[in-house]
C-alpha atoms as a PDB file:
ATOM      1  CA  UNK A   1     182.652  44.992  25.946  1.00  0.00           C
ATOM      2  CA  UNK A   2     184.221  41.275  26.486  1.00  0.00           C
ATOM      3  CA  UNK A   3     182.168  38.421  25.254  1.00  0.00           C
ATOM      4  CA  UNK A   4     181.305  35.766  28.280  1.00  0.00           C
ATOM      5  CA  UNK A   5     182.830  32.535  26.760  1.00  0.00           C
ATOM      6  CA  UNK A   6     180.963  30.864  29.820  1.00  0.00           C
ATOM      7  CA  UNK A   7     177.229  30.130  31.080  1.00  0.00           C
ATOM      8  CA  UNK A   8     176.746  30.819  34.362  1.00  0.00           C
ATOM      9  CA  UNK A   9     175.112  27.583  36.525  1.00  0.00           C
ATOM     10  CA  UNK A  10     173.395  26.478  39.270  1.00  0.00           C
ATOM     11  CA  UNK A  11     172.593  23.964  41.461  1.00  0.00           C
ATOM     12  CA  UNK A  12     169.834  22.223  40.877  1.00  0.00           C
ATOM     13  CA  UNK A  13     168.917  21.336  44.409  1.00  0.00           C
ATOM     14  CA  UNK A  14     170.241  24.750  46.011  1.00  0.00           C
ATOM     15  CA  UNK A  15     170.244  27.290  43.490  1.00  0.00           C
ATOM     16  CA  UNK A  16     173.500  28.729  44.393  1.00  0.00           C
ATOM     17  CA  UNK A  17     175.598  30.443  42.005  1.00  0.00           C
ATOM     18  CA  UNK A  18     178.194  27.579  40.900  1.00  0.00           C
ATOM     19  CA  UNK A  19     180.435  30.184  38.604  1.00  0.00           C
ATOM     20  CA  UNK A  20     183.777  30.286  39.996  1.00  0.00           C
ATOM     21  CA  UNK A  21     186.359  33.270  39.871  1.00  0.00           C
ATOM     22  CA  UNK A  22     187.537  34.115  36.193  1.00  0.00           C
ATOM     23  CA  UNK A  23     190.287  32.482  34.389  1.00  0.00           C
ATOM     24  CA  UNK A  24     193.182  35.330  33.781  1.00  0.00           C
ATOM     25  CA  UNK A  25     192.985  36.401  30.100  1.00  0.00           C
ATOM     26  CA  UNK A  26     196.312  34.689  29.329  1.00  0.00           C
ATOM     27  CA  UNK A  27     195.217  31.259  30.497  1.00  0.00           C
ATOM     28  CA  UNK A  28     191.964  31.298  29.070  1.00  0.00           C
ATOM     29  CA  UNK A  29     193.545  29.579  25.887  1.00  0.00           C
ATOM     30  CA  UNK A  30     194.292  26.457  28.014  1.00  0.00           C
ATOM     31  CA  UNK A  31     190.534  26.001  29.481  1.00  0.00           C
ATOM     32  CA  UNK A  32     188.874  25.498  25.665  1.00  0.00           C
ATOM     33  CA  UNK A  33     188.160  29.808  26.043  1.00  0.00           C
ATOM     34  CA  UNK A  34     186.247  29.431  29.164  1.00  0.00           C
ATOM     35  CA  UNK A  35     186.320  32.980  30.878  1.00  0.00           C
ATOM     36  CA  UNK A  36     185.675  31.754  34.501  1.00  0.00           C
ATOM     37  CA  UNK A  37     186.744  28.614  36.266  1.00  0.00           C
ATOM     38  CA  UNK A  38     183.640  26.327  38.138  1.00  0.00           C
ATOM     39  CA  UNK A  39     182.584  25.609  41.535  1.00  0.00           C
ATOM     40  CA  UNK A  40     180.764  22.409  41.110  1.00  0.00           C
ATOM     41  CA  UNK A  41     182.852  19.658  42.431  1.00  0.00           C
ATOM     42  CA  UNK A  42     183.282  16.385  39.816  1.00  0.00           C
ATOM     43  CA  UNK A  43     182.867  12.789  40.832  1.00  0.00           C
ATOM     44  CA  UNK A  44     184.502  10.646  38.891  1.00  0.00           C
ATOM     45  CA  UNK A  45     184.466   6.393  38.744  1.00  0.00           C
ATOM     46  CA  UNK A  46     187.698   4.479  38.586  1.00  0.00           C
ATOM     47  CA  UNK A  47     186.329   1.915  36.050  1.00  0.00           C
ATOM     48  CA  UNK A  48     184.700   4.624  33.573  1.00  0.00           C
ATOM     49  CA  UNK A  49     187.702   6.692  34.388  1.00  0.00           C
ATOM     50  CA  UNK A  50     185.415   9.982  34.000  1.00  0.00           C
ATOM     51  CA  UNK A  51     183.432  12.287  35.994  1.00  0.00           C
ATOM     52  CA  UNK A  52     180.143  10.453  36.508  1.00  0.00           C
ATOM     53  CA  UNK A  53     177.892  13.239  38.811  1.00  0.00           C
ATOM     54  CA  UNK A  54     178.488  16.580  40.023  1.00  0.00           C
ATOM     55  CA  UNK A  55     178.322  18.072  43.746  1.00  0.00           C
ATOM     56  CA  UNK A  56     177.522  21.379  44.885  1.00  0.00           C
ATOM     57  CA  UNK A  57     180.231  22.906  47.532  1.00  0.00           C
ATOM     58  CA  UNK A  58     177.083  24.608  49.489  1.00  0.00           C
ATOM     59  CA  UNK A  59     174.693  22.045  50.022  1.00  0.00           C
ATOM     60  CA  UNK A  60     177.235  18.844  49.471  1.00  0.00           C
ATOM     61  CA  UNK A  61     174.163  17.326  47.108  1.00  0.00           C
ATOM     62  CA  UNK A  62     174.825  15.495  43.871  1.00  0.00           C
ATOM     63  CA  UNK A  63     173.285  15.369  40.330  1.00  0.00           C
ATOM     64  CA  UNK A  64     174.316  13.263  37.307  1.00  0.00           C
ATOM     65  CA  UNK A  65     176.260  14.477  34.550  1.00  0.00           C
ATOM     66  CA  UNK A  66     174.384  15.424  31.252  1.00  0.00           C
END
């Protein structure tokens, strides 16, 4: 049996299932091992040039990043 590389989340406000479809086998190497890509949408700021808060694609709500 394969060992899941990945946690999977949710939304805090929803609770909706924010695992995305897995990364093929071959790639994986290029995503730090991760076996499935993610749903949650980033929001990033131009002057911290990083992604400040997530969003969930269902409900559109936002949470800041840990």
């Amino acid at each position: 049996m394969k060992k899941l590389n990945d946690n999977i989340e949710y939304c805090p406000h929803y609770g909706a299932n924010l695992q995305g479809e897995p990364i093929p086998e071959k790639e994986q190497h290029h995503y730090g091992g991760a076996t499935h890509f993610t749903r949650k949408i980033g929001i990033s700021s131009l002057e911290l040039d990083r992604v400040i808060k997530w969003q969930c694609p269902d409900c559109k709500q936002d949470w800041e990043r840990e």
